[in-house]
Protein backbone atom coordinates (compact mmCIF):
# COMPACT_ATOMS: atom_id res chain seq x y z
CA UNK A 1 -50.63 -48.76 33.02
CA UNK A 2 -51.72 -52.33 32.94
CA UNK A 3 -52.18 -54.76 35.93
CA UNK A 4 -50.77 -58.26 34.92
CA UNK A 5 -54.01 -60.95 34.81
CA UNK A 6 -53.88 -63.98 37.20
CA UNK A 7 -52.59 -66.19 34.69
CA UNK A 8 -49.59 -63.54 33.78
CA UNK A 9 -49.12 -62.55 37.12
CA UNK A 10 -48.30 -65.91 38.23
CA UNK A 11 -44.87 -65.56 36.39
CA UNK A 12 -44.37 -63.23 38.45
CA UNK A 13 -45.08 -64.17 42.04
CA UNK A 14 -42.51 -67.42 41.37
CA UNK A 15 -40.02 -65.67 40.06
CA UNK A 16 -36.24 -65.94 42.13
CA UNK A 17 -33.39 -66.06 42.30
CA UNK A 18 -32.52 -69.75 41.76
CA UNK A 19 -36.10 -69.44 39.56
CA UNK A 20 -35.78 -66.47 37.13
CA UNK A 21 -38.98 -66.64 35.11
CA UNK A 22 -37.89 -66.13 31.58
CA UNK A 23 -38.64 -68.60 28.35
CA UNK A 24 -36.38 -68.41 25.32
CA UNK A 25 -35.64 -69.92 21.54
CA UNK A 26 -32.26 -70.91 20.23
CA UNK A 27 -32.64 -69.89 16.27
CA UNK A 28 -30.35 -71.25 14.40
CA UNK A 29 -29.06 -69.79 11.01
CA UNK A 30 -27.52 -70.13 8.05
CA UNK A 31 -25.79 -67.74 5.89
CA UNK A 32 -27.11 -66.69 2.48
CA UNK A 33 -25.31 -68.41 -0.20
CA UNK A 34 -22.53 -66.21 -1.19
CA UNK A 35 -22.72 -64.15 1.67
CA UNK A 36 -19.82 -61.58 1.69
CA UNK A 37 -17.23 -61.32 4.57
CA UNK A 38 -19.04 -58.75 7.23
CA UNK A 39 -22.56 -60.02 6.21
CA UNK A 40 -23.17 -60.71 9.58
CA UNK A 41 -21.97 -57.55 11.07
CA UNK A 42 -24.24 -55.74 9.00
CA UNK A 43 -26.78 -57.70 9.93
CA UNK A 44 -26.48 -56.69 13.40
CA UNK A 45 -26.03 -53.02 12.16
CA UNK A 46 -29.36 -53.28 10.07
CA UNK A 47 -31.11 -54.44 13.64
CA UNK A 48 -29.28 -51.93 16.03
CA UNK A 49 -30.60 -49.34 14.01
CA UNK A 50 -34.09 -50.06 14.71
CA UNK A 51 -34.92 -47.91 17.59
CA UNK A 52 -38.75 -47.85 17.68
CA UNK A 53 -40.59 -50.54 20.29
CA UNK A 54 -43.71 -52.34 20.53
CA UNK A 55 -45.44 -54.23 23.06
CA UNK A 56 -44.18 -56.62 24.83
CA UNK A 57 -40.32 -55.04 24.35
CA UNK A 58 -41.35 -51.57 25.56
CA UNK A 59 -43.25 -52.37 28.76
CA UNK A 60 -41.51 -53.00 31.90
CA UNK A 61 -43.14 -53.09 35.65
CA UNK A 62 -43.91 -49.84 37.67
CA UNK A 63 -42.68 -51.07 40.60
CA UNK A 64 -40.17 -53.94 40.53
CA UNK A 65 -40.80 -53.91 44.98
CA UNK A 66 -44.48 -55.08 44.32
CA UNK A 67 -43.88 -57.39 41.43
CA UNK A 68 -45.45 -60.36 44.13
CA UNK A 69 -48.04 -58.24 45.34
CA UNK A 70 -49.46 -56.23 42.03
CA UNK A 71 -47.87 -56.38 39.50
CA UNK A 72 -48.02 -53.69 36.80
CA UNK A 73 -46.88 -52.89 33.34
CA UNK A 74 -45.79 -49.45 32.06
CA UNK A 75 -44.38 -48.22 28.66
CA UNK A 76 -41.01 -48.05 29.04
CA UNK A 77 -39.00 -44.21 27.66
CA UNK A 78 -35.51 -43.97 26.44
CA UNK A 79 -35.00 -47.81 25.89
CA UNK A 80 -31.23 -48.77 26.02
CA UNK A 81 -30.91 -51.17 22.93
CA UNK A 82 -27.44 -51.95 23.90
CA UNK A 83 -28.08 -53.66 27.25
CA UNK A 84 -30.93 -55.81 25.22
CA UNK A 85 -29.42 -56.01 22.17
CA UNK A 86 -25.84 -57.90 22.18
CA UNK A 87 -23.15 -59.65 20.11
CA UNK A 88 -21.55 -62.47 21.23
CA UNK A 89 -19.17 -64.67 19.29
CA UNK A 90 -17.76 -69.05 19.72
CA UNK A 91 -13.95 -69.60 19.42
CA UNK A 92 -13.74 -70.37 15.49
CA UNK A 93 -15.11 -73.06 14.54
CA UNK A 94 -17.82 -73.22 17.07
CA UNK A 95 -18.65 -76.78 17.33
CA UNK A 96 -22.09 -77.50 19.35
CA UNK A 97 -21.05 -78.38 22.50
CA UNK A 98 -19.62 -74.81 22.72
CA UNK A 99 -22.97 -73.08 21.65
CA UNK A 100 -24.13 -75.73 24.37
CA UNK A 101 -22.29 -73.85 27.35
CA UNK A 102 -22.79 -69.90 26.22
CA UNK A 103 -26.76 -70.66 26.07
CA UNK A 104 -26.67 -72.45 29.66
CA UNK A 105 -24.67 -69.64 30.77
CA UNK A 106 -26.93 -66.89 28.98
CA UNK A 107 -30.27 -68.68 30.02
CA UNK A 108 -28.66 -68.92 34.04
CA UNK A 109 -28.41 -64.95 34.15
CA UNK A 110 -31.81 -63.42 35.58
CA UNK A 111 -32.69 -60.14 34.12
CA UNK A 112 -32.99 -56.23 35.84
CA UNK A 113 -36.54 -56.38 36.95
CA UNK A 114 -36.01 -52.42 36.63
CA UNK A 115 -35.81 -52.85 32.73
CA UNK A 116 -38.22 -53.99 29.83
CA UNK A 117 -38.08 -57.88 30.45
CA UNK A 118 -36.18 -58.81 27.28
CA UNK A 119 -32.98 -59.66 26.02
CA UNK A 120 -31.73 -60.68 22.04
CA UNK A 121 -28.31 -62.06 21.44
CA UNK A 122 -26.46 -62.56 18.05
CA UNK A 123 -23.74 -65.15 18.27
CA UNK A 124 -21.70 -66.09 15.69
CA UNK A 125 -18.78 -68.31 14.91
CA UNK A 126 -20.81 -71.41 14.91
CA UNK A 127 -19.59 -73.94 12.55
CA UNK A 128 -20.95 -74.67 8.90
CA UNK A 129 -21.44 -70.96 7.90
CA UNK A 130 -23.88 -70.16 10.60
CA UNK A 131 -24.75 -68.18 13.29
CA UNK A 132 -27.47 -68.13 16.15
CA UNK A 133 -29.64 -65.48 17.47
CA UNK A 134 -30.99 -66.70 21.20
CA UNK A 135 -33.72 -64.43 23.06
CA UNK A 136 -35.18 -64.30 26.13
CA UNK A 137 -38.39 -62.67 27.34
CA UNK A 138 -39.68 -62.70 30.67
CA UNK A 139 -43.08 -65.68 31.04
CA UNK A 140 -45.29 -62.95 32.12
CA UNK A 141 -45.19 -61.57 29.06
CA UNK A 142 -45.49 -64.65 27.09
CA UNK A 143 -46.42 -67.81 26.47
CA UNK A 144 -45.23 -70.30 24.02
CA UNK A 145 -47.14 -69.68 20.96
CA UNK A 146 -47.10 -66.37 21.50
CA UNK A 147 -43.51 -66.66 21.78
CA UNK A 148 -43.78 -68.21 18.37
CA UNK A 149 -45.69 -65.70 16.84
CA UNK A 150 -43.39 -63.14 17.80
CA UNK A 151 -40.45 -65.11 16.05
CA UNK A 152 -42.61 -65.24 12.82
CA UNK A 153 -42.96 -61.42 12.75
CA UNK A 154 -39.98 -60.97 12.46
CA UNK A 155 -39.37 -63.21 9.31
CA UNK A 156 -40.02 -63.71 5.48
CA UNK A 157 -40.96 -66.77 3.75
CA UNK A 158 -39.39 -65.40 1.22
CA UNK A 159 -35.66 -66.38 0.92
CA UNK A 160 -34.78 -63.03 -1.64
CA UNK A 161 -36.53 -60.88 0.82
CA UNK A 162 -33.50 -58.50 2.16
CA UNK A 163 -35.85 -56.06 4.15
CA UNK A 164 -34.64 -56.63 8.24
CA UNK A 165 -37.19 -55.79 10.70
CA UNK A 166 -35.89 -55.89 14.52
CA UNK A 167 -37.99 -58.27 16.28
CA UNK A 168 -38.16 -55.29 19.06
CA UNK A 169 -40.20 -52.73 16.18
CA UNK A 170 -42.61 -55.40 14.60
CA UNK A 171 -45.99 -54.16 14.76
CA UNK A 172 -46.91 -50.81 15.93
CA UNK A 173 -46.64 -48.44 19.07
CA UNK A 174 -49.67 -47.83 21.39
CA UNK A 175 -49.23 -45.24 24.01
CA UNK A 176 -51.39 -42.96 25.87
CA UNK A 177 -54.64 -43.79 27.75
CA UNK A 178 -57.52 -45.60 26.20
CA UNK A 179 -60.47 -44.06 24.19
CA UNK A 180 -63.51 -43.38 26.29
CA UNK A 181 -65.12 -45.62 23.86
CA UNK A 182 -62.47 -48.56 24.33
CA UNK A 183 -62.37 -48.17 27.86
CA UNK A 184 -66.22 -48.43 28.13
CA UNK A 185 -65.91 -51.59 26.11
CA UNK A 186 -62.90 -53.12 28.02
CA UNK A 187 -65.23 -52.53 30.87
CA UNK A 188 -68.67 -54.18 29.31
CA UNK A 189 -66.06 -56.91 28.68
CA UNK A 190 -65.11 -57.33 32.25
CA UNK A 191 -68.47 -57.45 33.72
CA UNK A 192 -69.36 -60.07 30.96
CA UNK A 193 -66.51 -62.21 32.13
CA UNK A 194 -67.32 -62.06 35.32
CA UNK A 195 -70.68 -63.28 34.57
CA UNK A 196 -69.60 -66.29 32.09
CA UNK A 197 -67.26 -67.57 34.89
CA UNK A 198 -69.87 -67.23 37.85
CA UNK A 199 -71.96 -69.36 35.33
CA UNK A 200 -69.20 -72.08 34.77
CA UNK A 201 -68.68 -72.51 37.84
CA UNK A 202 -71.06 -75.81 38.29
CA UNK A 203 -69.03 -76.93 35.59
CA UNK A 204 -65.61 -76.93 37.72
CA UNK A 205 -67.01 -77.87 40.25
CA UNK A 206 -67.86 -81.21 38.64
CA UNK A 207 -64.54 -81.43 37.31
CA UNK A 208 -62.74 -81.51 40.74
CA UNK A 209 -65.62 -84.00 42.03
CA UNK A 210 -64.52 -86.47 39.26
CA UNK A 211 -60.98 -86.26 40.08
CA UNK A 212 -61.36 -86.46 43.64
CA UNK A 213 -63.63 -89.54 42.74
CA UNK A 214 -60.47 -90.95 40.72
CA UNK A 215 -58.66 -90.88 43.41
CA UNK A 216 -60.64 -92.62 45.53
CA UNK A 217 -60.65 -95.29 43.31
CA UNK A 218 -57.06 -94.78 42.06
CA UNK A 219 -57.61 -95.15 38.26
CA UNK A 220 -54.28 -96.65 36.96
CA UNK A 221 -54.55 -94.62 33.81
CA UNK A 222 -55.80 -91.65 35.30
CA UNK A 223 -52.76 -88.88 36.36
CA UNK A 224 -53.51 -86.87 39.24
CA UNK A 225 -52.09 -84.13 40.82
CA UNK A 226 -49.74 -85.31 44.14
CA UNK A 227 -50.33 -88.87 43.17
CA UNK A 228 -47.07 -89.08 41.89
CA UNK A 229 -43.22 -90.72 43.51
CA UNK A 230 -40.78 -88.53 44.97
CA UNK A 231 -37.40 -88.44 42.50
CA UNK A 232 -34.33 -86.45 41.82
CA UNK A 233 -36.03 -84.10 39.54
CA UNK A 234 -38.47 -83.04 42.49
CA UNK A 235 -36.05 -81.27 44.90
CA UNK A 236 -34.96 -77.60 45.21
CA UNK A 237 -32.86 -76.01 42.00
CA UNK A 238 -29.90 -73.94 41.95
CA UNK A 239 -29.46 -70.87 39.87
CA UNK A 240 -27.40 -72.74 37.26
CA UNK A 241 -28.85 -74.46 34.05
CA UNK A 242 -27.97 -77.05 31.81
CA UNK A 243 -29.29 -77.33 28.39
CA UNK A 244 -29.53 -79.76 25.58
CA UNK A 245 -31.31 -80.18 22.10
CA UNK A 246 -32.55 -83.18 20.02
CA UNK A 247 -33.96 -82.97 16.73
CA UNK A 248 -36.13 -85.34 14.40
CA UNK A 249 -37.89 -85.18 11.02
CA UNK A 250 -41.36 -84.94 11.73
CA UNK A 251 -42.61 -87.43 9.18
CA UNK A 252 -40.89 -89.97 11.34
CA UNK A 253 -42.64 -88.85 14.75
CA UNK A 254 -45.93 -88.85 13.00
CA UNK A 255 -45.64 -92.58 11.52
CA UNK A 256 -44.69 -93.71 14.67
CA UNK A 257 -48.29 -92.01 15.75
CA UNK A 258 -50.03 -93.64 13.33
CA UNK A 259 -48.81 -97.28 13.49
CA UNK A 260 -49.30 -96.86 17.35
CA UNK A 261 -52.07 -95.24 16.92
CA UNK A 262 -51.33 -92.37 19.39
CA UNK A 263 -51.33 -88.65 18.64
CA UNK A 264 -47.99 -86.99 17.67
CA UNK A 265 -47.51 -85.29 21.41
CA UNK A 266 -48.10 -88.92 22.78
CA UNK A 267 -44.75 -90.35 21.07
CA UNK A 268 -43.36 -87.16 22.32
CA UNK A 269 -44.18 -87.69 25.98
CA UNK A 270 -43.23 -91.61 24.87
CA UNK A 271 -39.87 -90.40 23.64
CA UNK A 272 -39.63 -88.35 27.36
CA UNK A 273 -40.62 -91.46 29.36
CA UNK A 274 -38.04 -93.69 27.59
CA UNK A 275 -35.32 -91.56 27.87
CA UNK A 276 -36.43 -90.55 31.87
CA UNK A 277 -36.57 -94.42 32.41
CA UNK A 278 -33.00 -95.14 31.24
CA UNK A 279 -31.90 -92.02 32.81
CA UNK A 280 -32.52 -92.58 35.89
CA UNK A 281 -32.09 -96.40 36.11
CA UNK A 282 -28.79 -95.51 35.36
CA UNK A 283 -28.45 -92.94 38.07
CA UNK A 284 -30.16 -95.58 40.23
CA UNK A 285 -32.72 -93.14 40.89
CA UNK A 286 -36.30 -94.91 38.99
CA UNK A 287 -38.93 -95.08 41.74
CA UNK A 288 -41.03 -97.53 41.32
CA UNK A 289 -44.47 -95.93 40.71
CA UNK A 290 -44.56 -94.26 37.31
CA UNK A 291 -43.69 -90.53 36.68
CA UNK A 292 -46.49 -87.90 35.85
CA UNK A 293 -46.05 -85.11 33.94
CA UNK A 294 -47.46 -81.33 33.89
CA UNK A 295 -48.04 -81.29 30.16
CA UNK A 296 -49.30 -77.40 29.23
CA UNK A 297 -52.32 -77.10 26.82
CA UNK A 298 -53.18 -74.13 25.32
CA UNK A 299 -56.44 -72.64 25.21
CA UNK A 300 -56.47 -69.64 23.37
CA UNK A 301 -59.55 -68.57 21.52
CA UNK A 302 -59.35 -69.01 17.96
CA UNK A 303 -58.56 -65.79 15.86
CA UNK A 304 -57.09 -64.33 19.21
CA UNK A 305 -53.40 -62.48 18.41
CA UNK A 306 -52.34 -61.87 21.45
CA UNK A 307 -48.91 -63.14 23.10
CA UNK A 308 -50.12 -63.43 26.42
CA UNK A 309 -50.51 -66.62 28.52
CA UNK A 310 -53.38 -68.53 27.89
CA UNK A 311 -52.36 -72.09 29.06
CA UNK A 312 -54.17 -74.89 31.12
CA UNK A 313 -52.50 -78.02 32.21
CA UNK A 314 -53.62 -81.84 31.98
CA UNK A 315 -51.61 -84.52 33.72
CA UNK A 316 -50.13 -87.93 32.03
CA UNK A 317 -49.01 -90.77 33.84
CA UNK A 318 -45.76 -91.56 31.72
CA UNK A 319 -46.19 -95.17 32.82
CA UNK A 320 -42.20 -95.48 33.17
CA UNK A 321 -42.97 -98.82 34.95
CA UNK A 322 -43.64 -100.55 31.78
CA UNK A 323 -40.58 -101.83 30.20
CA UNK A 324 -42.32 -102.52 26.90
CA UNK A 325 -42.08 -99.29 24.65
CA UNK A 326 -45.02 -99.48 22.66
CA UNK A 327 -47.26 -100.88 25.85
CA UNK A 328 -46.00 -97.90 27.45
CA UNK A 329 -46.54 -95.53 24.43
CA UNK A 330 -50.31 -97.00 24.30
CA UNK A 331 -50.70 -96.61 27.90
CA UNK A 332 -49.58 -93.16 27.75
CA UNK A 333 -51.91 -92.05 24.90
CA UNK A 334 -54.93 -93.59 26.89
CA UNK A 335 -53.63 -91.48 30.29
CA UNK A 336 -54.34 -88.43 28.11
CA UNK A 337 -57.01 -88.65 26.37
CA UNK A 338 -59.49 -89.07 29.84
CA UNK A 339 -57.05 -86.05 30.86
CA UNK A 340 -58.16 -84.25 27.67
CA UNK A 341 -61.77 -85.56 28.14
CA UNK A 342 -61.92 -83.62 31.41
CA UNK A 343 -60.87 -80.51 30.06
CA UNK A 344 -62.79 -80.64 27.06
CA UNK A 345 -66.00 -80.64 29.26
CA UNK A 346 -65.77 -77.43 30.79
CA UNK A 347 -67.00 -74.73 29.66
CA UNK A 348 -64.41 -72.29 27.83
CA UNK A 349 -65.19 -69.33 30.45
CA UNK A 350 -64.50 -72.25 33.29
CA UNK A 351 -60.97 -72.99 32.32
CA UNK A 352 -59.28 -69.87 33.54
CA UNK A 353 -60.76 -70.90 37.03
CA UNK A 354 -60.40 -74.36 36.39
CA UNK A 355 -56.56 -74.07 35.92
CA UNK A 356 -55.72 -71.36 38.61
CA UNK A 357 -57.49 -73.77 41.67
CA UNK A 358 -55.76 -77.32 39.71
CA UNK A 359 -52.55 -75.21 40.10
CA UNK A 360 -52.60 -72.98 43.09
CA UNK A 361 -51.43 -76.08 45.66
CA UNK A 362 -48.45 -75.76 43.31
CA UNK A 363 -47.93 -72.23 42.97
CA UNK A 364 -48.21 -71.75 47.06
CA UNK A 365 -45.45 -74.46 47.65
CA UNK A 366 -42.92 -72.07 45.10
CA UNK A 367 -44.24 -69.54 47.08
CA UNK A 368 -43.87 -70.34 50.55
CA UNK A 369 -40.57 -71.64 49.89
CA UNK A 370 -41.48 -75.55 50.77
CA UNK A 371 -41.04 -75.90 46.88
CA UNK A 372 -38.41 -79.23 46.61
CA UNK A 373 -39.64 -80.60 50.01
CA UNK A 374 -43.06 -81.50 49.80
CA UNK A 375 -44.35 -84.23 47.61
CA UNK A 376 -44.79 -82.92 44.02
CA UNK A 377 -47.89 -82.02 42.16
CA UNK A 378 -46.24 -83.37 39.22
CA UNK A 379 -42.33 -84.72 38.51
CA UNK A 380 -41.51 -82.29 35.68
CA UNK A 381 -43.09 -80.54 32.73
CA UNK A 382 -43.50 -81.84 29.28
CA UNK A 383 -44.75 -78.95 26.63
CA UNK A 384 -45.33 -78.98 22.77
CA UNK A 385 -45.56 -75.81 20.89
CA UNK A 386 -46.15 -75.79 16.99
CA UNK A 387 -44.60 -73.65 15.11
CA UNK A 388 -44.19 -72.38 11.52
CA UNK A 389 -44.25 -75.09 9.18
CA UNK A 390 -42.71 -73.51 6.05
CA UNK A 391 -39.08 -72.14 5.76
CA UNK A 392 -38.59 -69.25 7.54
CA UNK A 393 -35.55 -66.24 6.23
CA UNK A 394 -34.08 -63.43 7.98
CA UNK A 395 -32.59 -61.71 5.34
CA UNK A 396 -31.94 -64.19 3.34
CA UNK A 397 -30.24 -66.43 6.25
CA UNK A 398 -32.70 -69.78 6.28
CA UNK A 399 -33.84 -70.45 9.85
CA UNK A 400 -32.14 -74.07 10.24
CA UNK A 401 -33.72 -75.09 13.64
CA UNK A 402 -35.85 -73.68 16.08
CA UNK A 403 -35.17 -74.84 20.01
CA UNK A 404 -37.07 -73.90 22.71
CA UNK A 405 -35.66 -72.90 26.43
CA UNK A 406 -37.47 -72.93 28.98
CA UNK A 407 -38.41 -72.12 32.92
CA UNK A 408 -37.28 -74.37 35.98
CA UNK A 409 -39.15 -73.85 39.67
CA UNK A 410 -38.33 -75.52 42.62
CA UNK A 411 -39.19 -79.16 43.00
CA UNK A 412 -39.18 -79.13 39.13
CA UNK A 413 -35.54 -79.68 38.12
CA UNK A 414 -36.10 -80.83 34.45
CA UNK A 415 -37.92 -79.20 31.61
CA UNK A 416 -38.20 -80.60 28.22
CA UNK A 417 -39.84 -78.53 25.35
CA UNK A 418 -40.95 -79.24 22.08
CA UNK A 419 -41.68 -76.95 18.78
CA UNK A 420 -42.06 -77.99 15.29
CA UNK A 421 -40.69 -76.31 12.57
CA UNK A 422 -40.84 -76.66 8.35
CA UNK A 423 -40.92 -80.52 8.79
CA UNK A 424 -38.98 -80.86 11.82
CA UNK A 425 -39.33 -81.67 15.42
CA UNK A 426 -36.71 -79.93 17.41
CA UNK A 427 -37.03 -80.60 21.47
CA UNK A 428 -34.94 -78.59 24.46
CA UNK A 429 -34.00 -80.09 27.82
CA UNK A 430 -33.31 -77.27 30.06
CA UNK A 431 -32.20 -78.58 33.56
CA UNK A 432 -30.94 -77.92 36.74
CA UNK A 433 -26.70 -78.25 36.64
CA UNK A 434 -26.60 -79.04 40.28
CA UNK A 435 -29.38 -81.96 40.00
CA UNK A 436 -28.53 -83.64 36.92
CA UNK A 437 -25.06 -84.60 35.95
CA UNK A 438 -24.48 -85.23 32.18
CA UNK A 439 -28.36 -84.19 30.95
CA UNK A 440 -27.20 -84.26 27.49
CA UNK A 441 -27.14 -88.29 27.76
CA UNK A 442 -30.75 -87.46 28.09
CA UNK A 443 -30.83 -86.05 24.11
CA UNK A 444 -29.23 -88.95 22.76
CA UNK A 445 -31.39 -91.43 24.75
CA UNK A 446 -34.64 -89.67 23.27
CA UNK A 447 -32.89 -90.34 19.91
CA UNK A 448 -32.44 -93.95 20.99
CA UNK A 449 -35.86 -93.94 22.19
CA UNK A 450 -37.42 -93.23 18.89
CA UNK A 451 -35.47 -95.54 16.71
CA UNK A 452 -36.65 -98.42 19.98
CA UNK A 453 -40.23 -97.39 18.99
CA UNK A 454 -39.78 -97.74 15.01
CA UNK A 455 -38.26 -101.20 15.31
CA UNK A 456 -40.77 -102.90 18.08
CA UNK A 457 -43.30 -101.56 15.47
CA UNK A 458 -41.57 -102.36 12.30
CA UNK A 459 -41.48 -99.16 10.56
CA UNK A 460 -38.77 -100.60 8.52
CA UNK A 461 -35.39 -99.48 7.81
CA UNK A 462 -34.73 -95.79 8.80
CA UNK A 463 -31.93 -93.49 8.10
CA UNK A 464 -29.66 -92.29 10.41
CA UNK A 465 -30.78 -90.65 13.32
CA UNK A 466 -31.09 -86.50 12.39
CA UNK A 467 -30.20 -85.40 15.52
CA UNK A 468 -27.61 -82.90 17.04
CA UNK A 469 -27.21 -82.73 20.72
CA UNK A 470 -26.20 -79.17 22.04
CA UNK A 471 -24.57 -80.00 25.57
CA UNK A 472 -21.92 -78.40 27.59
CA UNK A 473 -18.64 -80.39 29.19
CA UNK A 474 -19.81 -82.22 31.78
């Protein structure tokens, strides 16, 4: 038995039914060359037949009832791989506005708090000789790089290797209570904790005195939390999602950093701003004061394995008052560096405290149910997780793309997630379907955005635009 930390347990406490707390990845595969007919189905044979599971796939809650109160993991017994595991399959040929509507529809559908949090779905019938595996794991259990390192597990580098390992068995089984010896140690730990974070406090403290100071004087390229407009993204959400992809080579987001000179999640949160700028001008819908975003930063230690959340969160004015791209690009990348700058001076054993009091306004509006009335702490959520950058296999199929999905809460209607992958930069817009009509124009605007960026600074010639947008009918 495990009680959830504060930063897990969070997850948790938000989670609804218009706000089901689980993050996903769209994988996208292709077949081994000369792949037989029924390849695939013994593929999924090959996984089914791995009944053994590891942590986080075989722990579920103890009591579902006091999942906003205390929550608690268990090991789960006599796991039923056929409600996680499942086969689904796109009307022949598949095209991608049809994978577009089964993973909106999947990623609407909140899980049995009753079971292990987890779901993995094979779908095939996608055009060009592929197929797709999309899973879904409950936030609680983890973040996005852990989420990444999960996916890795379960893969080869090698594109002969035929071995299959279920992404459910990687690793190995603990059960039973701790060692007297470990548990004295996991207690020694505790106390020291404690004692680290009693001593950072100061250090916090400071923190919240300089951002209370930059209010005061409203910084213009300072982002702070509530000093942000109203918009459509900032009301309640409805159960239903929407979900699009875009994809670049990451050579081209990374010149476009350097002749800027920006960092590579600056052009992302660029890319964002355009495409939220023409957006909503369209829709009629741009306030006037510029949009802030919630952008997640991790802070794991380094060397630490574990999948479990260890996030923090700076703020960055996306400046979508500037019409100039690369002024507003610039203006961006100075917004977060003094965000970075503020986080960078506390003390690592501050940050856990740090982020639960910068968030906690947030987390009691979700809460209390006055999520999507009161003004926001932020407009939406802007993440970038790296990921593998070689080619990854699953027995033998290459891993094409790599697309993240991700959580909506109320007042926070759009979510758009980055993760690199072997060269590419693949980004997901998961949205509210009730709050934003035809969100894949927000895909192809991105796209738009970044070709905008190479001409004003005169890149030169590029090829065409690698992107794919996966959108369903409008």
């Amino acid at each position: 038995m495990k009680v959830l930390s504060p930063m897990d347990a969070v997850w948790m406490y938000v989670d609804g039914p218009q706000t089901p707390m689980h993050v996903a990845s769209l994988c996208i595969y292709s077949l081994p060359e000369g792949a037989p007919e029924g390849w695939l189905q013994g593929l999924i044979e090959k996984l089914r037949s791995h009944r053994e599971f590891t942590a986080p796939y075989n722990l579920k809650l103890a009591s579902p009832r006091l999942k906003s109160v205390l929550p608690t993991w268990v090991e789960a017994e006599d796991i039923d791989l056929d409600y996680h595991f499942r086969h689904s399959a796109l009307a022949k040929p598949g095209g991608e506005r049809e994978l577009g509507v089964l993973i909106s529809r999947l990623h609407s559908h909140p899980m049995d708090l009753s079971q292990p949090l987890w779901e993995v779905h094979v779908i095939e019938g996608l055009e060009g000789n592929r197929f797709a595996i999309y899973t879904k794991i409950h936030h609680s259990l983890v973040d996005g790089v852990g989420g990444i390192r999960l996916l890795i597990k379960a893969l080869s580098a090698d594109p002969d290797a035929r071995e299959v390992v279920a992404p459910w068995s990687v690793g190995t089984r603990r059960s039973g209570p701790l060692p007297a010896r470990q548990h004295a140690a996991s207690l020694s730990k505790l106390w020291s904790g404690v004692k680290d974070r009693t001593t950072a406090m100061p250090g916090v403290a400071k923190s919240f005195a300089s951002m209370a100071r930059d209010a005061v004087l409203r910084a213009p390229d300072v982002a702070l939390p509530f000093a942000t407009p109203r918009s459509l993204l900032n009301g309640p959400v409805s159960a239903q999602r929407r979900f699009a992809t875009q994809h670049y080579t990451l050579p081209r987001v990374k010149a476009v950093a350097r002749a800027a000179g920006v960092t590579v999640n600056d052009v992302f949160l660029g890319l964002s701003a355009a495409a939220l700028r023409r957006y909503l001008g369209e829709l009629g819908a741009l306030p006037e004061r510029p949009l802030t975003a919630g952008v997640p930063v991790s802070v794991r230690p380094k060397g630490d394995e574990a999948t479990a959340n260890a996030i923090s969160f700076i703020f960055a004015n996306l400046n979508t008052h500037i019409e100039d791209p690369v002024a507003r690009l610039r203006a961006i990348g100075e917004s977060t560096r003094l965000a970075k700058e503020r986080l960078q001076d506390l003390p690592r054993s501050g940050i856990a405290d740090y982020t639960s009091m910068l968030m906690t306004p947030y987390i009691l509006q979700v809460f209390s149910g006055l999520g999507g009335h009161m003004r926001p702490v932020f407009n939406l959520t802007i993440s970038n997780v790296p990921g593998p950058d070689r080619p990854l296999y699953l027995c033998g199929a290459r891993l094409e793309h790599l697309y993240p999905v991700s959580v909506l809460l109320h007042g926070q209607a759009l979510n758009i997630t980055s993760a690199s992958y072997a060269g590419q930069f693949n980004i997901g817009f998961t949205g509210c379907r009730k709050t934003l009509p035809h969100m894949q124009r927000l895909a192809v605007f991105t796209g738009e955005a970044l070709e905008e960026l190479e001409r004003s600074l005169r890149l030169g010639a590029k090829a065409p635009l690698e992107a794919r947008a996966v959108a369903e009918q409008r």
